[in-house]
Protein backbone atom coordinates (compact mmCIF):
# COMPACT_ATOMS: atom_id res chain seq x y z
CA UNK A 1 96.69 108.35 90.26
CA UNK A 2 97.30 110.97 92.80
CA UNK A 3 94.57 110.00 95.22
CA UNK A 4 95.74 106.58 95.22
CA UNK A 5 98.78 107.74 96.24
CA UNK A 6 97.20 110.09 99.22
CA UNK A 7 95.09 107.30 100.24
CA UNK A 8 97.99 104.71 100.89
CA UNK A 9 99.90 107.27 102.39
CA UNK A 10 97.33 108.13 105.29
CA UNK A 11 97.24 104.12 106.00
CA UNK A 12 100.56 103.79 105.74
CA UNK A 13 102.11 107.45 106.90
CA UNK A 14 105.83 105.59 107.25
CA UNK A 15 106.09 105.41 103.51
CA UNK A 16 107.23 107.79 101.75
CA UNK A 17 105.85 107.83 98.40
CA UNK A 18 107.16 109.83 94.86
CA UNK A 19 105.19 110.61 91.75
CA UNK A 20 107.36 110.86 88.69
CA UNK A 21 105.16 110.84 85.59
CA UNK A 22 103.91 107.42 85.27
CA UNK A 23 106.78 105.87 87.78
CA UNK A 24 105.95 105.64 91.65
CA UNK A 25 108.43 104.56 93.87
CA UNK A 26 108.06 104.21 97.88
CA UNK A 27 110.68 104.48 100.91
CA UNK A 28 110.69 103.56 104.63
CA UNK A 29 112.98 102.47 106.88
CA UNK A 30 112.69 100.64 110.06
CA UNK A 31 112.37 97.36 111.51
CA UNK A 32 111.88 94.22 109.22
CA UNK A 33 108.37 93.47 110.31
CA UNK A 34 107.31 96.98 110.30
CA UNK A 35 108.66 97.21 107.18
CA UNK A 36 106.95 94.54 105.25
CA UNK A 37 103.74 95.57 106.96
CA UNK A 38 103.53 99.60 106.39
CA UNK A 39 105.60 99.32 102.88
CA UNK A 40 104.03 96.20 101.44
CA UNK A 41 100.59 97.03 102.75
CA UNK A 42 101.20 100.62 100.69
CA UNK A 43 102.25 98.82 97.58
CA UNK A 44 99.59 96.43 98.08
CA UNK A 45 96.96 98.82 98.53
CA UNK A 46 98.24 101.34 95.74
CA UNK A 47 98.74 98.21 92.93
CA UNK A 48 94.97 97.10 94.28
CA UNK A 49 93.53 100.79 94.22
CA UNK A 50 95.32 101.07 90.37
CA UNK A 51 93.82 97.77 88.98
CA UNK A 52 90.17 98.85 90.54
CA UNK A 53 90.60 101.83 88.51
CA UNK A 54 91.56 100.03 85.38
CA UNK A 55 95.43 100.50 85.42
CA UNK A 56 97.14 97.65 83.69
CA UNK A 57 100.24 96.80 85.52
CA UNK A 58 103.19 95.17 84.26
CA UNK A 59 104.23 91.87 85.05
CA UNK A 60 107.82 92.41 83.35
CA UNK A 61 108.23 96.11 84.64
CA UNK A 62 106.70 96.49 87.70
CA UNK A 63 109.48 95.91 90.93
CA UNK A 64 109.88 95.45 94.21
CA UNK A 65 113.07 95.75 95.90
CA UNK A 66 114.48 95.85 99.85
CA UNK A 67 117.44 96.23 101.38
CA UNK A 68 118.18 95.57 105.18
């Protein structure tokens, strides 16, 4: 899981991703567009790179959530 992590956070070096057990949440601030490029690209790319690895995700549990 870790090098999923790394490997959205060198595309997307705005985010700031944490690692808590089996929980991964990501942070970034800045403009709207940059935003929903460099934060959903890393979600995007992390919830891809999972699934390619065999990951089930959660269709009930799994959120994303903004704020402006």
């Amino acid at each position: 899981m870790i090098h999923i992590v790394d490997a959205a956070t060198v595309a997307h070096p705005t985010v700031f991703p944490t690692v808590y057990v089996d929980d991964i949440s990501a942070e970034q601030t800045g403009s709207p567009a940059g935003i929903q490029t460099h934060l959903g690209g890393f979600i995007n790319m992390v919830t891809s790179m999972m699934q390619a690895d065999g990951h089930t995700l959660s269709d009930t549990k799994s959120q994303f959530v903004t704020s402006n």
